[in-house]
Structure formats: structure tokens, C-alpha cells
N, C-alpha and C. Protein backbone atom coordinates (compact mmCIF):
# COMPACT_ATOMS: atom_id res chain seq x y z
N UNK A 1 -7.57 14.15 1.65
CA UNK A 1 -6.94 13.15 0.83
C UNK A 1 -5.46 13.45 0.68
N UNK A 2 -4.88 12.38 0.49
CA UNK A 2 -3.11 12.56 0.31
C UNK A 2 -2.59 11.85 -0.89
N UNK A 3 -2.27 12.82 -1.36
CA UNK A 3 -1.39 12.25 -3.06
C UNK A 3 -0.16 11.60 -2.74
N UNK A 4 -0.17 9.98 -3.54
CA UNK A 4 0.79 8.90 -3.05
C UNK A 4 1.84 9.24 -4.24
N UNK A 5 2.93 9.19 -4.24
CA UNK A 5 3.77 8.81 -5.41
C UNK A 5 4.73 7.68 -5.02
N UNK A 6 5.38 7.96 -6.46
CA UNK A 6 5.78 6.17 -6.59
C UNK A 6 6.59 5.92 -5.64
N UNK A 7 6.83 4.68 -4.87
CA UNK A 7 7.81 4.74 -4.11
C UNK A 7 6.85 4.34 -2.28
N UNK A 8 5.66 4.51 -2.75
CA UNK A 8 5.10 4.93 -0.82
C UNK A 8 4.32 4.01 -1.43
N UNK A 9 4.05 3.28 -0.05
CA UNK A 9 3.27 1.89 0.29
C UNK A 9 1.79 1.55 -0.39
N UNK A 10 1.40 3.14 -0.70
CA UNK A 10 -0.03 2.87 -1.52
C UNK A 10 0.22 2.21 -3.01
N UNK A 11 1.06 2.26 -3.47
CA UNK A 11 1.29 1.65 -4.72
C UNK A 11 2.36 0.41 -4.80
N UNK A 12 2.46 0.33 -3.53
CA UNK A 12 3.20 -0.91 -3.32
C UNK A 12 2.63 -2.63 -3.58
N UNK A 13 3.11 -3.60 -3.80
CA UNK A 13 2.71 -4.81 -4.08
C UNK A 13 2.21 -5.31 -2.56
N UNK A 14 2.79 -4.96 -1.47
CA UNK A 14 2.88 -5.83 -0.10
C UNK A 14 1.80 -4.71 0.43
N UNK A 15 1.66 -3.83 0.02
CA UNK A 15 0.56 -2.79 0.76
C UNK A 15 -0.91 -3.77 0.32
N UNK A 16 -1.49 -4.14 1.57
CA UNK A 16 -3.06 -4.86 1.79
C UNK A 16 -2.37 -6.52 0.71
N UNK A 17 -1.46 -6.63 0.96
CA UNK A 17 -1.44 -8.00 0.02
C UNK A 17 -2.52 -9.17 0.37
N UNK A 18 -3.00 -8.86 1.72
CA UNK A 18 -3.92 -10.12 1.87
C UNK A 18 -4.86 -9.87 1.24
N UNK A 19 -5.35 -9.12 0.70
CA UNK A 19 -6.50 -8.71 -0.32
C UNK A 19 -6.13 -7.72 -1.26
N UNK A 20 -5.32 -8.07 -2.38
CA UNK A 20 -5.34 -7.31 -3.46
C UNK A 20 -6.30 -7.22 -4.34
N UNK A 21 -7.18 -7.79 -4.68
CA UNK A 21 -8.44 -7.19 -5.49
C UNK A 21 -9.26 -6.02 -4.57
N UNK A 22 -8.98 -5.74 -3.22
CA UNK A 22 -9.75 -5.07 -2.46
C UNK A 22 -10.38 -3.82 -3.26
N UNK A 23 -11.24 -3.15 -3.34
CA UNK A 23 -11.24 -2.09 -4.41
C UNK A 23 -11.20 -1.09 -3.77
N UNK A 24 -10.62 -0.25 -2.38
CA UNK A 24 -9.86 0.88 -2.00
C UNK A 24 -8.47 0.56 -2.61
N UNK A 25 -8.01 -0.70 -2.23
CA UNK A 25 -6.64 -0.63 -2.97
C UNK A 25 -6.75 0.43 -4.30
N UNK A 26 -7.70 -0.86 -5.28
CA UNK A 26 -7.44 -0.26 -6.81
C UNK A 26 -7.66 0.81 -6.77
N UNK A 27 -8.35 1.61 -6.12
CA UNK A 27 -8.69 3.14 -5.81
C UNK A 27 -7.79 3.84 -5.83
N UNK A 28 -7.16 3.73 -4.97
CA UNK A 28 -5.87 4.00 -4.41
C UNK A 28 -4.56 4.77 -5.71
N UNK A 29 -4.66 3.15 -6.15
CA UNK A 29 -3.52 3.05 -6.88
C UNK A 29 -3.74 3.37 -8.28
N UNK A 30 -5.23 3.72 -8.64
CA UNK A 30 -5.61 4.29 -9.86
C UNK A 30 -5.13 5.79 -9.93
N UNK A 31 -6.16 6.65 -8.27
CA UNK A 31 -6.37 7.62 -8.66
C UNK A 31 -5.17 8.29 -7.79
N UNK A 32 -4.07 7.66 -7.56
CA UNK A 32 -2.96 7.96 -6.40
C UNK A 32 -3.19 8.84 -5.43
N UNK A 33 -4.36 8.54 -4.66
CA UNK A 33 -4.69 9.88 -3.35
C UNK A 33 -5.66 8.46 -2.54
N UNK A 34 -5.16 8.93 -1.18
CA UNK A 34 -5.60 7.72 -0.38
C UNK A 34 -6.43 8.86 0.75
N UNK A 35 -7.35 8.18 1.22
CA UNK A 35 -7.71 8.75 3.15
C UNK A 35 -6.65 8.65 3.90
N UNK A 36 -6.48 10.22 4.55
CA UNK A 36 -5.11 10.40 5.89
C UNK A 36 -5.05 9.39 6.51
N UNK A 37 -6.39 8.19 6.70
CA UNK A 37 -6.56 7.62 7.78
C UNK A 37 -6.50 6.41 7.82
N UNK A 38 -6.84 6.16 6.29
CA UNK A 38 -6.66 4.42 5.74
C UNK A 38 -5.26 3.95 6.30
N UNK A 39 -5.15 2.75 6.50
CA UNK A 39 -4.29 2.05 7.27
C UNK A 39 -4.34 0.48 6.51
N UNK A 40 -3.24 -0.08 6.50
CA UNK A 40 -3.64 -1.19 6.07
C UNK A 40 -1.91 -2.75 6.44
N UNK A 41 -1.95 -3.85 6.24
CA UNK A 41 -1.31 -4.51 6.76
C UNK A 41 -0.02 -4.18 5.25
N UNK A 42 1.21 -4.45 6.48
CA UNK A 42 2.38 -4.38 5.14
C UNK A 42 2.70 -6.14 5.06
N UNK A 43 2.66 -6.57 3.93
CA UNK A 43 2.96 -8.35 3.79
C UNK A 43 3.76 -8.26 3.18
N UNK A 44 5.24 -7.34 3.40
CA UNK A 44 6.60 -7.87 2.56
C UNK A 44 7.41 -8.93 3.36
N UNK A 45 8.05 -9.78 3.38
CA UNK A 45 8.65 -11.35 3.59
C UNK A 45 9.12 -10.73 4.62
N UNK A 46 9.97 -9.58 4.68
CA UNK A 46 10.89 -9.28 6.05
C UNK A 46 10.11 -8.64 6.84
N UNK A 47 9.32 -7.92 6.34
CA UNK A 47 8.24 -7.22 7.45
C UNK A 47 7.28 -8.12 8.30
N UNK A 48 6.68 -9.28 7.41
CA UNK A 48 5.18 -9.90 7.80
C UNK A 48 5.43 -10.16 9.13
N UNK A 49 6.12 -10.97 9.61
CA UNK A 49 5.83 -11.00 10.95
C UNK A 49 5.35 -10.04 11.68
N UNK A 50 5.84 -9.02 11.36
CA UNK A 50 5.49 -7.58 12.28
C UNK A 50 4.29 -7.47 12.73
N UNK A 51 3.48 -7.96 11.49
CA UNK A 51 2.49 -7.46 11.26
C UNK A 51 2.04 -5.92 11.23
N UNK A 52 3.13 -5.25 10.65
CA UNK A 52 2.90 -3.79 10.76
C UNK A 52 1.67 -3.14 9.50
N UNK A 53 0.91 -2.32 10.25
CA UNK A 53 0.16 -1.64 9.70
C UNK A 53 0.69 -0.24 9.36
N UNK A 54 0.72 0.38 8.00
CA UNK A 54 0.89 1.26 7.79
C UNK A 54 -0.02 2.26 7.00
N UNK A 55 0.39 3.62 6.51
CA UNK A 55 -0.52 4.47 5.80
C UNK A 55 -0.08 4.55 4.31
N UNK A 56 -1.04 4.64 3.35
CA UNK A 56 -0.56 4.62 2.36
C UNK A 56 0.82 5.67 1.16
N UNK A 57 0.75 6.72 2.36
CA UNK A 57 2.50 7.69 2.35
C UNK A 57 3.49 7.04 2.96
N UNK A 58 3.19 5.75 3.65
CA UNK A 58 4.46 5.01 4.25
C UNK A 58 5.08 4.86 3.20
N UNK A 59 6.43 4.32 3.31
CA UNK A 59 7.16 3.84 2.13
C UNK A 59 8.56 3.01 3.25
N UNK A 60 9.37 1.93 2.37
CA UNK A 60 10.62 1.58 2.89
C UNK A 60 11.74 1.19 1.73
N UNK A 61 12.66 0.10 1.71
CA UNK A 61 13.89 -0.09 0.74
C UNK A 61 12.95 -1.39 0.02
N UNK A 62 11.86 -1.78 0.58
CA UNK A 62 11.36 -2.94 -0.10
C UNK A 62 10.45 -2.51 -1.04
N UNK A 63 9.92 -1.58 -1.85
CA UNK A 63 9.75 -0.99 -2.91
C UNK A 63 9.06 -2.08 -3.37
N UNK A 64 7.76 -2.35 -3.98
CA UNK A 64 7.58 -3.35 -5.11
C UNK A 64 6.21 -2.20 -5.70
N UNK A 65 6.45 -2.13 -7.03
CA UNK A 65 5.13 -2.03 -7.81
C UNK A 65 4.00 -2.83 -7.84
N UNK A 66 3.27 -2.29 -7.73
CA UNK A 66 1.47 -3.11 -7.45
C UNK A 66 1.31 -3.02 -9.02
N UNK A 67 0.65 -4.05 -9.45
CA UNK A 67 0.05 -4.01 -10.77
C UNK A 67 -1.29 -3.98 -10.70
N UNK A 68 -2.05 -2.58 -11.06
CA UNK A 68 -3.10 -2.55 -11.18
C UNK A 68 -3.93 -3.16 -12.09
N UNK A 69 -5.41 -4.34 -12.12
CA UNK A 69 -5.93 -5.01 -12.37
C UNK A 69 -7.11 -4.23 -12.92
């Protein structure tokens, strides 16, 4: 497991945005430690096209807080 802090894509708003109720997300972002291996789509406005998949230690300048539910 890998401890996320603030700032890296696991606690990000655009991290899995196509499914934010997902409940690895809330997992995630409760207990801030993700799987090395989890991967998931980044949906920030400048990224989406990319369609880039990242890990939840990714991080970039597009920063958004996820509000946990």
C-alpha cells in the first residue's frame, strides 16, 4: 500500500471522476493509502482528452480537492 498526501491524484476531484461514488475511491481518500497498482482515468478539462490513466501518487498543477461523501 502507498500513503497519498494532499496534493497527489488520489485525493484529487478529477482522479476516477467518471465514477465518484466508486467506493475504492472513498477508500482511498478516507484512509489515504491506495494499491501500488490501482490506476484510474484523470478527467481534469485540460487533461480529458488524453485520456490519461494514472496512479493514485500521481499528482500535477491542476490540484482539486475531492470531497469525501
Amino acid at each position: 500500500m502507498l500513503h497519498i498526501h494532499e496534493g497527489q491524484c488520489g485525493l484529487c476531484t478529477h482522479f476516477g471522476e467518471e465514477h465518484p461514488q466508486d467506493q475504492r475511491l472513498t477508500h482511498i481518500r478516507t484512509s489515504m493509502e491506495a494499491d501500488e497498482e490501482f490506476v484510474d482515468i484523470c478527467g481534469h478539462p485540460l487533461l480529458e482528452r488524453l485520456h490519461l490513466k494514472v496512479t493514485a501518487t500521481s499528482g500535477c498543477d491542476g490540484f482539486e480537492p475531492a470531497v469525501v461523501h
